[in-house]
Protein backbone atom coordinates (compact mmCIF):
# COMPACT_ATOMS: atom_id res chain seq x y z
CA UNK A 1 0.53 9.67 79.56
CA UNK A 2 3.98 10.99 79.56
CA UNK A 3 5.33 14.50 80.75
CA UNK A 4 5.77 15.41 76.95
CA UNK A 5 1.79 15.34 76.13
CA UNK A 6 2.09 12.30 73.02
CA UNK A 7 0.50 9.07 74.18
CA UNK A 8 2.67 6.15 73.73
CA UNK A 9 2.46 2.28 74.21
CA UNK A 10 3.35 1.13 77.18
CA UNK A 11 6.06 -0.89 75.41
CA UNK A 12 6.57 0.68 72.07
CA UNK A 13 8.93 -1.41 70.65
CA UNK A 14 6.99 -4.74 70.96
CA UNK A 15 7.55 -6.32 67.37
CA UNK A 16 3.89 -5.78 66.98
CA UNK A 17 4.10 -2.14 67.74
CA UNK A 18 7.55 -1.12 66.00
CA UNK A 19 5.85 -0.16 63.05
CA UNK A 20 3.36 2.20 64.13
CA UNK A 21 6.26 4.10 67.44
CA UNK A 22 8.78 4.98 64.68
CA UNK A 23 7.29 7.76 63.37
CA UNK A 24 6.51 9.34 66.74
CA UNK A 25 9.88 8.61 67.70
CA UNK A 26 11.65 10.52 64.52
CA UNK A 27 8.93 13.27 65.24
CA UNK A 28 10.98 13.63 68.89
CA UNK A 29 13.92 13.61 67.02
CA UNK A 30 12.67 15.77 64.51
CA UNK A 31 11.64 18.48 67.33
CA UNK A 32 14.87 18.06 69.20
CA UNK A 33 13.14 16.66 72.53
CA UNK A 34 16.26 13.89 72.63
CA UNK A 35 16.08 14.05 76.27
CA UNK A 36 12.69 12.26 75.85
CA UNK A 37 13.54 9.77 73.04
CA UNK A 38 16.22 8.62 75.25
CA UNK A 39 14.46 8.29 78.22
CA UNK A 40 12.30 5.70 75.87
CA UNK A 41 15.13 4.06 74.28
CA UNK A 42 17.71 3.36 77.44
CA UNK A 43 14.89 1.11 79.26
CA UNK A 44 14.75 -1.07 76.40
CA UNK A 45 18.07 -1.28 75.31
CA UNK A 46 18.84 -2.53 78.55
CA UNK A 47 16.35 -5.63 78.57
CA UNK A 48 18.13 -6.48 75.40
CA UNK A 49 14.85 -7.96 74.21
CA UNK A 50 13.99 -8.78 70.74
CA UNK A 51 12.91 -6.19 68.29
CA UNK A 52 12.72 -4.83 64.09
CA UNK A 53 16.51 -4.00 63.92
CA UNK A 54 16.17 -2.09 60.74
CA UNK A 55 13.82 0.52 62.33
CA UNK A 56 16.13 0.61 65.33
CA UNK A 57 18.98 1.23 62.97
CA UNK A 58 17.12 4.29 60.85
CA UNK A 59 15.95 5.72 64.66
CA UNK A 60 20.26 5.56 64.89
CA UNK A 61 20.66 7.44 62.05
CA UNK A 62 18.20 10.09 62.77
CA UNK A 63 19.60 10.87 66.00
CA UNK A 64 23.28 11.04 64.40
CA UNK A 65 21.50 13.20 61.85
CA UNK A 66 20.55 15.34 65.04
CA UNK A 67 23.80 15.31 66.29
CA UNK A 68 22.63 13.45 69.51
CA UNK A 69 25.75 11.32 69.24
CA UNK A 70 25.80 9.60 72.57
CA UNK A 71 22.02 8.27 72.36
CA UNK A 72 22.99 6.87 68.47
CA UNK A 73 26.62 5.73 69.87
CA UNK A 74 23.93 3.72 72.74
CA UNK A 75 21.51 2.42 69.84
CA UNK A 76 24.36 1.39 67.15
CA UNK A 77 26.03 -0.61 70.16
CA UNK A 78 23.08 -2.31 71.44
CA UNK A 79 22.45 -3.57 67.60
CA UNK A 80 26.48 -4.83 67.43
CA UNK A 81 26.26 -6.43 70.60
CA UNK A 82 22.81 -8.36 69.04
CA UNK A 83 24.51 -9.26 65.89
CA UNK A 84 28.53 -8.81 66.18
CA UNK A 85 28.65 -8.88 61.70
CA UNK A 86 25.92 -6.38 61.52
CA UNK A 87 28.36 -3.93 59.09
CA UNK A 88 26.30 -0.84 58.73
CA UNK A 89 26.13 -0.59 62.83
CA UNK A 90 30.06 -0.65 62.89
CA UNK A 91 30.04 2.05 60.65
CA UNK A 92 27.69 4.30 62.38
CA UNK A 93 29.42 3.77 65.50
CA UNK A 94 32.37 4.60 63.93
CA UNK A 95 30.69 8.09 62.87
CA UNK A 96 29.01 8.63 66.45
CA UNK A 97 32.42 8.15 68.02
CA UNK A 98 33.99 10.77 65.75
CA UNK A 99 31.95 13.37 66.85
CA UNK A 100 32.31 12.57 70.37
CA UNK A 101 36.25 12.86 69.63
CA UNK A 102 37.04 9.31 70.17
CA UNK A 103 39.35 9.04 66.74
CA UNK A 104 40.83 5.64 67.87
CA UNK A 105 37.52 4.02 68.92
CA UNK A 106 36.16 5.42 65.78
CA UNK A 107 38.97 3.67 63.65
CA UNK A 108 38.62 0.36 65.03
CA UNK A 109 34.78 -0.01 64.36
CA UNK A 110 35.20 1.66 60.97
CA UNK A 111 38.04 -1.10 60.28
CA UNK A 112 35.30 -3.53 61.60
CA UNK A 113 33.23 -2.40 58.63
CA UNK A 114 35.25 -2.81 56.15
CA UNK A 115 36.35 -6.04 57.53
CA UNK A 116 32.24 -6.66 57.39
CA UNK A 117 31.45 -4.71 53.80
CA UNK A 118 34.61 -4.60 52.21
CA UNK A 119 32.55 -3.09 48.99
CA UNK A 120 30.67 -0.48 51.08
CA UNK A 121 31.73 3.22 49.93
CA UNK A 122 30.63 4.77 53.14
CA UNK A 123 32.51 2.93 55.39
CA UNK A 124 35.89 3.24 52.98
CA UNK A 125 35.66 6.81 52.73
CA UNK A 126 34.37 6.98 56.96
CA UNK A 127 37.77 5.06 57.49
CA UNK A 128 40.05 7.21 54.91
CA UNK A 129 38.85 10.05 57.03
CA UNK A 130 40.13 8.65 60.36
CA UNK A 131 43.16 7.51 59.00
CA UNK A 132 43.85 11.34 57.63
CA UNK A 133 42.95 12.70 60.99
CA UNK A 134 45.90 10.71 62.64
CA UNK A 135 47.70 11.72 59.28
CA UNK A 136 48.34 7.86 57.88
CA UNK A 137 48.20 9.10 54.50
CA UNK A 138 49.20 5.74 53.07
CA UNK A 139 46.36 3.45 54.45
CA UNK A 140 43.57 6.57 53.60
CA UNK A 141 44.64 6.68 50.38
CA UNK A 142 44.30 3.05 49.43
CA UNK A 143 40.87 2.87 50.92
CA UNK A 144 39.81 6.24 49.13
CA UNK A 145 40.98 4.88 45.84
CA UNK A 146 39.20 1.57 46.68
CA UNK A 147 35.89 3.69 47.06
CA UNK A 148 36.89 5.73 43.87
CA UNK A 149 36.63 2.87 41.74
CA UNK A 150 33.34 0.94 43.22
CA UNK A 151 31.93 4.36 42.16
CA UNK A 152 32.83 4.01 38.84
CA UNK A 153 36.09 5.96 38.82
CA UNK A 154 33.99 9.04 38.33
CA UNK A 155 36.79 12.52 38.09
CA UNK A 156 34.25 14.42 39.53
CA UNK A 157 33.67 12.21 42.48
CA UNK A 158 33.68 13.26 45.96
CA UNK A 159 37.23 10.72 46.88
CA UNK A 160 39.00 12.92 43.94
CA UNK A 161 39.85 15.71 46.28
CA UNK A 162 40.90 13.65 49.56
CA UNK A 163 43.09 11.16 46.54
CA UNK A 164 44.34 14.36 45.70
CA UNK A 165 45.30 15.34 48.87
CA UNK A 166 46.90 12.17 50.69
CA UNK A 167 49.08 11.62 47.30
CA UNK A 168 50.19 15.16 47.67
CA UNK A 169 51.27 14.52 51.48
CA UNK A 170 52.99 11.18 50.24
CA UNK A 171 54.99 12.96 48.16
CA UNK A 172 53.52 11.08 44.65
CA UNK A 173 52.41 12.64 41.53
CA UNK A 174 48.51 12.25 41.15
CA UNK A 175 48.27 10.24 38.46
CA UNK A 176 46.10 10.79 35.27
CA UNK A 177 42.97 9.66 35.63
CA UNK A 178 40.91 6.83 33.02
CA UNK A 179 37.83 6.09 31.93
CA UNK A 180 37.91 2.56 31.60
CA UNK A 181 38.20 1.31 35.52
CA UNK A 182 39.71 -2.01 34.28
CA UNK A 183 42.64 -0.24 32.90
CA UNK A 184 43.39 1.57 35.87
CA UNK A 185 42.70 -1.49 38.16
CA UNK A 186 47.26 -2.27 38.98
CA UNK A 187 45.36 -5.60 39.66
CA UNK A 188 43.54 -6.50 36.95
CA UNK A 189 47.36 -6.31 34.91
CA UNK A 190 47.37 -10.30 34.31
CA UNK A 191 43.79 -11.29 33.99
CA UNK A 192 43.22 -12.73 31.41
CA UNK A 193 40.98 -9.93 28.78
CA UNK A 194 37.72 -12.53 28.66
CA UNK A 195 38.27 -12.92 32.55
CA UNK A 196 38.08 -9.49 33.49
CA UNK A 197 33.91 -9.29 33.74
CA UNK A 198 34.02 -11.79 36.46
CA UNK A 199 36.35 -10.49 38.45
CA UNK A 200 34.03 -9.76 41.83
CA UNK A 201 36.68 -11.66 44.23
CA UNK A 202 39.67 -9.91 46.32
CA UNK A 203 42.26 -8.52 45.49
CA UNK A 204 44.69 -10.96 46.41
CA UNK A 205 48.65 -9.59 46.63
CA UNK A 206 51.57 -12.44 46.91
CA UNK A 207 54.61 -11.52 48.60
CA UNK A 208 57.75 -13.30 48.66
CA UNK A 209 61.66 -13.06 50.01
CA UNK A 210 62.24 -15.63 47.08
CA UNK A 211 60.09 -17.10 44.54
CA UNK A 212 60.29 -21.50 45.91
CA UNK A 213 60.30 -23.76 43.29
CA UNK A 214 58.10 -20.72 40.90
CA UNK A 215 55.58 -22.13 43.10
CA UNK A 216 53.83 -18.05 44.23
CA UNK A 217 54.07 -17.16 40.36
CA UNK A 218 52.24 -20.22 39.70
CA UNK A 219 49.35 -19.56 42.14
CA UNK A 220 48.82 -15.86 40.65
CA UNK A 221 48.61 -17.01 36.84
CA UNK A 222 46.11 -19.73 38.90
CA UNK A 223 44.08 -17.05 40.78
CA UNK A 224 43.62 -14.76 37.71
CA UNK A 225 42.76 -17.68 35.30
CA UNK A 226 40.37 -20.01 37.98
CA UNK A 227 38.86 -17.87 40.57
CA UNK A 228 36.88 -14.96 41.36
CA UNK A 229 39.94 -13.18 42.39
CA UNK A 230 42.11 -11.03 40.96
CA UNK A 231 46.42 -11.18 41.89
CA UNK A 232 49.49 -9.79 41.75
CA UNK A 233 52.88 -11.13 42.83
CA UNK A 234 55.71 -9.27 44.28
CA UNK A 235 58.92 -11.44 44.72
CA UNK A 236 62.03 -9.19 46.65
CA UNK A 237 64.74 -11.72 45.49
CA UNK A 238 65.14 -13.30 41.98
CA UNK A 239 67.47 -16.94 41.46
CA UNK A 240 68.90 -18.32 38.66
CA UNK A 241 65.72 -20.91 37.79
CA UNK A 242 64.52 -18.13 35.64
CA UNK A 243 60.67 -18.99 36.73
CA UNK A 244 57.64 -16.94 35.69
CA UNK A 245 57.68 -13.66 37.09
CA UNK A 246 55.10 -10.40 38.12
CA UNK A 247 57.63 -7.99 40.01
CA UNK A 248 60.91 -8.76 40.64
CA UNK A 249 62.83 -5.94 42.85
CA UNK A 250 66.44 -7.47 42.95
CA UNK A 251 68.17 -9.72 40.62
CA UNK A 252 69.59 -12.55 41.60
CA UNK A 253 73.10 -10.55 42.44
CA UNK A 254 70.84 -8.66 44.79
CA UNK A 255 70.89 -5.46 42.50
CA UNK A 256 67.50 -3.90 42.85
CA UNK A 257 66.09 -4.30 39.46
CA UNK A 258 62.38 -2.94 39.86
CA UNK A 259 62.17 0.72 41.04
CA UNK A 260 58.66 1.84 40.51
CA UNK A 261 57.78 1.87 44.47
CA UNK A 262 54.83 3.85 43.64
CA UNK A 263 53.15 1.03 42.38
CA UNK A 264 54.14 -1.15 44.64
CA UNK A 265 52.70 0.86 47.48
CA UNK A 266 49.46 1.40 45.12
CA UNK A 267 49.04 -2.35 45.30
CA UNK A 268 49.23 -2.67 49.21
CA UNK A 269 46.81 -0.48 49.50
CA UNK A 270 44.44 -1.68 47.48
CA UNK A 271 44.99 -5.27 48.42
CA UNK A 272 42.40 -7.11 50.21
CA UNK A 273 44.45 -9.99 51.23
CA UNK A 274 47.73 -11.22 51.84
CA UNK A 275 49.32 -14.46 50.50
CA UNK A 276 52.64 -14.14 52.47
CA UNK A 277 55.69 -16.48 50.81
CA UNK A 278 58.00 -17.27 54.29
CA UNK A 279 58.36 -13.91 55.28
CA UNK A 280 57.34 -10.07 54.75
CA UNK A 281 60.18 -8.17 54.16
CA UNK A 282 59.72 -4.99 54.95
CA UNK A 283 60.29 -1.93 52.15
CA UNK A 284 60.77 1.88 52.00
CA UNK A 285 57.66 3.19 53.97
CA UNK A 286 56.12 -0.17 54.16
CA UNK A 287 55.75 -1.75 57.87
CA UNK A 288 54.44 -5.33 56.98
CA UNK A 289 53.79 -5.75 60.79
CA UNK A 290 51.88 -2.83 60.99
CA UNK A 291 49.94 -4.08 57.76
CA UNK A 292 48.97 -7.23 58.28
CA UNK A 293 47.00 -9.20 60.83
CA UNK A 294 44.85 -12.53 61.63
CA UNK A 295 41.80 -11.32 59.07
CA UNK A 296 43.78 -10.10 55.74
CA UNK A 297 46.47 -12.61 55.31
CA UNK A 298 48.23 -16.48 55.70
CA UNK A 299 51.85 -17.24 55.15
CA UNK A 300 53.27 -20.24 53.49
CA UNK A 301 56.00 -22.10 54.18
CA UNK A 302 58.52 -24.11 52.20
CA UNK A 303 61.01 -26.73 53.60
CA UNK A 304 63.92 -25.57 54.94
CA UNK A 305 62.85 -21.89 56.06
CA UNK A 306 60.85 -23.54 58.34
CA UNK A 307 62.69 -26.65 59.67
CA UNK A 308 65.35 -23.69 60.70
CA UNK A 309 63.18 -21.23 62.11
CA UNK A 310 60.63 -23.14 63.57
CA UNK A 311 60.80 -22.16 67.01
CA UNK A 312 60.78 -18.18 66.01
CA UNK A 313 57.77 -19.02 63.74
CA UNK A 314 55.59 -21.37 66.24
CA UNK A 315 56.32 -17.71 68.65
CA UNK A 316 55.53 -15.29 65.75
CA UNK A 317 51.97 -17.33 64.79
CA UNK A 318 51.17 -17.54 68.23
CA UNK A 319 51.12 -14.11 69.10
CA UNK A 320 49.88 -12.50 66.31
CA UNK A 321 47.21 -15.49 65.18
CA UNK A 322 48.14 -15.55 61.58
CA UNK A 323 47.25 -18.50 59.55
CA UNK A 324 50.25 -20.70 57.47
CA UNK A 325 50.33 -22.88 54.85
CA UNK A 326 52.43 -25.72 55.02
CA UNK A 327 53.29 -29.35 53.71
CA UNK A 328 52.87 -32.67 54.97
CA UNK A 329 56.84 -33.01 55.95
CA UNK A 330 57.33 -34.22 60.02
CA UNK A 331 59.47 -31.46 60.33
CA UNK A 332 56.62 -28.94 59.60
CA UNK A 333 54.47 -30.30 61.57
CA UNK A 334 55.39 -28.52 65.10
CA UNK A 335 51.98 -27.65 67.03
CA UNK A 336 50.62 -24.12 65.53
CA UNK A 337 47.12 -22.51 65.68
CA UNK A 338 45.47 -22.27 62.71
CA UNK A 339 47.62 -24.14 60.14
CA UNK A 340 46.56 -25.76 57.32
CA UNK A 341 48.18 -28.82 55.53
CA UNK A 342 45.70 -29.84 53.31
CA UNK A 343 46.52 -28.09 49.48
CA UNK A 344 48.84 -29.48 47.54
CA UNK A 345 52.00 -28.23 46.62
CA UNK A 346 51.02 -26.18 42.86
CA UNK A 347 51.76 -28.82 40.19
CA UNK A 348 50.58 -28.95 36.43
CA UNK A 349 51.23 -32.39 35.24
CA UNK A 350 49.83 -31.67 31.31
CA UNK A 351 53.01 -30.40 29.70
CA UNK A 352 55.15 -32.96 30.67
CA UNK A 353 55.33 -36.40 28.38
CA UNK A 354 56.67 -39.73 29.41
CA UNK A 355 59.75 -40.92 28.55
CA UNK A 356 60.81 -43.59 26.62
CA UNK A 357 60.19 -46.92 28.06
CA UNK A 358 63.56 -48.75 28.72
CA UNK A 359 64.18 -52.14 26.34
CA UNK A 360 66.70 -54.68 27.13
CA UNK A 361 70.49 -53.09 27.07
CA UNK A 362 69.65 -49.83 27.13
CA UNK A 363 71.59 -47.31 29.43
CA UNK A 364 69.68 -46.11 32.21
CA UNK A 365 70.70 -42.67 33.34
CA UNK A 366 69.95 -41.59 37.40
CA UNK A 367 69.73 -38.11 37.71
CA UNK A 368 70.13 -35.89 40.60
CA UNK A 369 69.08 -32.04 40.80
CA UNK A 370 70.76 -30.51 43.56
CA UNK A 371 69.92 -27.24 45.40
CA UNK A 372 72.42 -27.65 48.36
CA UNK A 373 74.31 -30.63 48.46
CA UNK A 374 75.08 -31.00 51.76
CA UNK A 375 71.28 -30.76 52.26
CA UNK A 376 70.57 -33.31 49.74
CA UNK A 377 72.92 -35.61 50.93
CA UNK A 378 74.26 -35.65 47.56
CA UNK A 379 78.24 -36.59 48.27
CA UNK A 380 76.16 -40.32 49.50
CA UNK A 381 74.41 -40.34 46.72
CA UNK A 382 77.60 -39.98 44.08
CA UNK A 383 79.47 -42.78 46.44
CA UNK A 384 76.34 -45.11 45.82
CA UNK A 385 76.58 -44.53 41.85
CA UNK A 386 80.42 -44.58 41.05
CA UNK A 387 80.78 -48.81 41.64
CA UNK A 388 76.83 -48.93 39.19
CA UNK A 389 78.84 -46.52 36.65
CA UNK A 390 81.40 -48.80 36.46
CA UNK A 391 79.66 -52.37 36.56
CA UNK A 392 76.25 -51.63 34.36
CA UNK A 393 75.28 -49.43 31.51
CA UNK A 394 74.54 -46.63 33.91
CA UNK A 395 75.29 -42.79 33.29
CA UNK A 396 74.82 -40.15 36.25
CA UNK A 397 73.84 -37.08 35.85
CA UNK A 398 74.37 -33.97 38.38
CA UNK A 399 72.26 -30.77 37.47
CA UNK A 400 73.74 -27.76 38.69
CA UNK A 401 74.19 -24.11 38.30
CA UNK A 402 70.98 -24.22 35.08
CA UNK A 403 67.55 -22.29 34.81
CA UNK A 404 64.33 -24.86 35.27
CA UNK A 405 63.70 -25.17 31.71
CA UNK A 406 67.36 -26.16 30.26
CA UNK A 407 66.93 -28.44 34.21
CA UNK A 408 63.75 -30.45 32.58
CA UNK A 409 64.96 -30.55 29.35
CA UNK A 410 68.01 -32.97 30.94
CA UNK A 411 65.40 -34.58 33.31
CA UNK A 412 63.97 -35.60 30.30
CA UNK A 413 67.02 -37.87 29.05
CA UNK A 414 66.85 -39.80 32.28
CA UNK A 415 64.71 -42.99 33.83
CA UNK A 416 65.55 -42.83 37.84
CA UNK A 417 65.92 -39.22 40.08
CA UNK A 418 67.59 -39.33 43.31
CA UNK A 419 66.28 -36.33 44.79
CA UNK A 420 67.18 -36.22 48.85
CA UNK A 421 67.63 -38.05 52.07
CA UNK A 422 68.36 -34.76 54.81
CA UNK A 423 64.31 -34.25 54.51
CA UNK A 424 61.65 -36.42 55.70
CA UNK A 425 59.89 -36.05 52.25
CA UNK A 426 59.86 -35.53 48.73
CA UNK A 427 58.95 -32.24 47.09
CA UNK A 428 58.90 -30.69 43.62
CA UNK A 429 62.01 -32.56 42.23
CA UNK A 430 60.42 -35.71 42.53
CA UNK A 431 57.12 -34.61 41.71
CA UNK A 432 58.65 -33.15 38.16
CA UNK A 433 60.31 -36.14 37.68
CA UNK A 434 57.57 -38.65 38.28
CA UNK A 435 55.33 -36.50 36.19
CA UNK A 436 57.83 -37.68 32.99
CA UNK A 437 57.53 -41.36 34.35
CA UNK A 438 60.96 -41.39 36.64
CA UNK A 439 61.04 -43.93 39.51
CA UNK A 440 61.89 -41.13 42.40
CA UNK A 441 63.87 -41.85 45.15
CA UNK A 442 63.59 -39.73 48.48
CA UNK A 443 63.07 -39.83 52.32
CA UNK A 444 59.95 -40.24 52.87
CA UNK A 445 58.11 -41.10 56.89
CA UNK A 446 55.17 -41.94 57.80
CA UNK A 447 53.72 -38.38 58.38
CA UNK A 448 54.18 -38.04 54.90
CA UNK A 449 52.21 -41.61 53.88
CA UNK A 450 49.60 -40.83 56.08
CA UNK A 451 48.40 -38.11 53.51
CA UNK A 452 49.80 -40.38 50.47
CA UNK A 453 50.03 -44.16 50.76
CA UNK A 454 49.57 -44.55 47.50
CA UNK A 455 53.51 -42.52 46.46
CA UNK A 456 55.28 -44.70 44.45
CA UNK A 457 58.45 -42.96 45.32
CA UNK A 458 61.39 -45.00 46.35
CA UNK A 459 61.95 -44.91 50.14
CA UNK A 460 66.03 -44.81 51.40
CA UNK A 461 67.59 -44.08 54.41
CA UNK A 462 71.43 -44.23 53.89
CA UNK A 463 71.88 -47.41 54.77
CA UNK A 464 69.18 -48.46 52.10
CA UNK A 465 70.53 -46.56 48.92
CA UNK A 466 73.14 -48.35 47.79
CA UNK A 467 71.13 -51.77 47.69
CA UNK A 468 67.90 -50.12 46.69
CA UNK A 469 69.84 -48.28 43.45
CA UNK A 470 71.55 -51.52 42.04
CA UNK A 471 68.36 -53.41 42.42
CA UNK A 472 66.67 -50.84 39.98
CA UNK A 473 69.42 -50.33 37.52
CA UNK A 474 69.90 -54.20 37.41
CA UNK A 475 66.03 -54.66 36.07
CA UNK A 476 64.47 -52.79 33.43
CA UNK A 477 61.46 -53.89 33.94
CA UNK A 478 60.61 -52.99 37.73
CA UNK A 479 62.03 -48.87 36.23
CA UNK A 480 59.38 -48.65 33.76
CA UNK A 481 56.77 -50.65 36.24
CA UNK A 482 57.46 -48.00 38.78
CA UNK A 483 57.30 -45.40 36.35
CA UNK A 484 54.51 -45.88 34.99
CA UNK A 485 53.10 -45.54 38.10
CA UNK A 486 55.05 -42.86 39.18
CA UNK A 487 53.23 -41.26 36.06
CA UNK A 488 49.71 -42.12 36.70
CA UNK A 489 49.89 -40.64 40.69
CA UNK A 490 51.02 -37.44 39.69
CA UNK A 491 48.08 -36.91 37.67
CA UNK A 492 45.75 -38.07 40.08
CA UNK A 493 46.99 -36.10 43.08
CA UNK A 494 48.37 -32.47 41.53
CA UNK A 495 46.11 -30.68 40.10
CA UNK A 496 46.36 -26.58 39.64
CA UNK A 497 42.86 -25.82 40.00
CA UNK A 498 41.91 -27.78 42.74
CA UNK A 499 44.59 -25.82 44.77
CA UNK A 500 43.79 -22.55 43.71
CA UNK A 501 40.58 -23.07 44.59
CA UNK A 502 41.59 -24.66 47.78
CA UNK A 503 43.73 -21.10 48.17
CA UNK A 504 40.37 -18.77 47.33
CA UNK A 505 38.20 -20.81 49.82
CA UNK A 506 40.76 -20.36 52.16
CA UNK A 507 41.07 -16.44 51.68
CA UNK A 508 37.75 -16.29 52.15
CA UNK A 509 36.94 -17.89 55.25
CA UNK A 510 40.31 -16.01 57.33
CA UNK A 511 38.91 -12.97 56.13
CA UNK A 512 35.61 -13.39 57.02
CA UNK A 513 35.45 -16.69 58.98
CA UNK A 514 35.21 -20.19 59.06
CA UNK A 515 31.55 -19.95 59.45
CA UNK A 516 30.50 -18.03 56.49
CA UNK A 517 28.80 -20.62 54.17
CA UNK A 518 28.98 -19.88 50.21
CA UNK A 519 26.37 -20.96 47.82
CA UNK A 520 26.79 -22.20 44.07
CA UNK A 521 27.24 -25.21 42.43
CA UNK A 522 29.36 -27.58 42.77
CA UNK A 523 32.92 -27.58 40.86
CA UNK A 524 34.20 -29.88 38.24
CA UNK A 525 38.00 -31.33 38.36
CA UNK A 526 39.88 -33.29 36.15
């Protein structure tokens, strides 16, 4: 018998007992005697033993209900430190340490949550609230929009008012409102129209210093048309190549183009993940270190950025745990936690035909497609050709200063591409090139045949070019042998929607771990 006059088990919260304690415990609750509920809880929540979660987690919510904050803060605890992904306890934490005051405990469960539930209402609008207490107006107002449109987009719903408020703090006009939540949806602007029902993914936002090789536009028009996933792609500096394009801000004169920061800011907020190009530069009231972190984003690297920054990266990745992206080059391969080198550079070999085989006597032209020619080695290349020029039926061709389309369209005219010897590897120049049936000629160690021992591409050093070049022009036959398999590798290692897909897994388990298994069938590739 206890002092409060209700007979109880001895141990009521036995599995075999749960059932029938609850409602004597929520009739304690119900009378206010929380002295005496907690005087039955805090013996069992310190054996830790094993017990119906789900009741524990209503007795939680009754006692918040009751404004006994401390004994749910002790319940809602006990059930995280059981099961660290258990959502809903993060998020009634997060409300227990709110009313005891403690704003930045509160906003680091409530994050939790999200992190946990990232379509659960509650917990959006729970953080929103936190963030608005410490007056981040940005954040709270691309969670509260992110709950305004799981419920429908509804004028009249409760987020209206607190939207209302944080846009009026940031300065912004509040913006009409729509009844069709696709329409208003800044990231459902280049899904595809028969896509748009199956869009259940993340939103996914790409951001970029410069656009490499169109190789981030490519993987947005890849996420919208393959994936759950819905993206967007924000590139800060625009070249000459003239490459698909979302969101330029600066031309490639470094004008700023693109002035609409509004919606810019709309989409960080309402992004769900990061797809980081080299580096996050940051933008009018937009602190990209203060943004992202080990759970919401990766960054991938291209070539030279990396090879010249390496050290500063391998320091940057270490502290902050953020995963990259990288290729198979030697010179990317310094030691960094969580990297991954295993998708393939984005490629579409369809569009591009083969070129004429050569016959006896014809000319064979060598092309070479520069981005830095010091880089490229390009001044060795041009002393290799000029004695070929003048002793076969050999025409060199140097493409500089063009957009990628008039680039392929002269590509197309040739038969052999020298693309670069100040790398350890080939990249996208030789892959275009071998995709028309080119014998490509590039650096190329063994870090990089390791992943590929099947490349046909040409491997020189600079002592080897010379030799290796008038062997090739000098036989027809060995050019189109080697193209033809340059032709047939292409399409059997690049393939667009394997490495989107690659890219959505990928999303998935940084932002919710490695652990998390999906379920569904299996997927077809070409």
């Amino acid at each position: 018998m206890r002092g409060d006059g209700i007979q109880l088990p001895n141990n009521i919260f036995a599995d075999s007992s749960m059932e029938c304690s609850q409602p004597r415990l929520m009739e304690l609750i119900s009378q206010n005697r929380l002295d005496v509920v907690m005087g039955l809880l805090d013996p069992f929540l310190a054996t830790e033993q094993a017990t119906n979660t789900g009741m524990l987690l209503e007795l939680g919510e009754a006692l918040l209900r009751a404004q006994a904050a401390k004994g749910a803060d002790k319940v809602f605890a006990w059930l995280i430190n059981q099961d660290r992904d258990h959502g809903q306890a993060h998020n009634l934490l997060g409300i227990a340490k709110v009313m005891q005051g403690d704003a930045p405990a509160a906003e680091q469960f409530l994050r939790k949550a999200v992190e946990l539930m990232p379509q659960d209402r509650p917990s959006l609008n729970n953080l929103a609230k936190v963030l608005m207490l410490k007056k981040d107006w940005a954040q709270a107002l691309g969670f509260l929009e992110k709950a305004w449109q799981l419920n429908g987009q509804d004028p009249k719903a409760p987020e209206m008012e607190l939207i209302k408020n944080c846009r009026t703090q940031l300065g912004e006009k509040t913006k009409p409102l729509m009844d069709n939540p696709i329409s208003n949806d800044p990231f459902m602007k280049l899904v595809p129209p028969e896509k748009q029902p199956a869009k259940t993914g993340l939103n996914v936002l790409i951001y970029a210093d410069f656009n490499v090789a169109g190789q981030l536009t490519k993987l947005c028009r890849a996420l919208n048309q393959y994936t759950p996933h819905k993206a967007r792609c924000i590139i800060v500096q625009d070249d000459y190549l003239q490459y698909d394009r979302d969101i330029i801000i600066n031309d490639q004169n470094g004008r700023q183009v693109f002035h609409d920061l509004n919606e810019i800011h709309q989409l960080v907020r309402q992004a769900d993940f990061f797809h980081i190009g080299r580096q996050a530069l940051n933008l009018p009231n937009l602190n990209f270190d203060q943004i992202l972190n080990e759970k919401n984003c990766l960054v991938q690297y291209f070539g030279s950025y990396l090879r010249m920054n390496h050290k500063k990266l391998f320091l940057w990745h270490l502290k902050r745990n953020i995963a990259a992206v990288v290729g198979f080059g030697w010179t990317q391969a310094f030691p960094l936690h969580r990297k991954f080198y295993h998708i393939q550079q984005f490629f579409d070999p369809t569009p591009f035909e083969r070129v004429p085989r050569l016959n006896p006597g014809d000319a064979i032209r060598v092309v070479h497609a520069p981005t830095n020619r010091e880089i490229k080695r390009t001044a060795d290349f041009v002393a290799a050709m000029e004695p070929l020029v003048r002793e076969f039926k050999v025409e060199m061709d140097i493409i500089e200063g063009v957009d990628n389309k008039a680039c392929l369209e002269r590509k197309a005219r040739g038969h052999i591409t020298y693309d670069e010897m100040g790398t350890p590897t080939f990249g996208l120049n030789s892959v275009e090139s071998m995709a028309m049936g080119h014998v490509a000629l590039s650096s190329v160690n063994p870090h990089v045949l390791s992943y590929m021992p099947d490349t046909p591409v040409v491997r020189i050093t600079p002592e080897s070019l010379a030799p290796l070049l008038r062997r090739l022009v000098s036989d027809h036959e060995l050019v189109n042998a080697i193209g033809d398999r340059s032709y047939e590798f292409v399409r059997k290692h690049y393939d667009e929607m394997r490495s989107v897909t690659q890219f959505a897994h990928l999303y998935n388990g940084i932002k919710y771990g490695f652990f998390h298994c999906d379920s569904g069938l299996p997927l077809e590739f070409s």
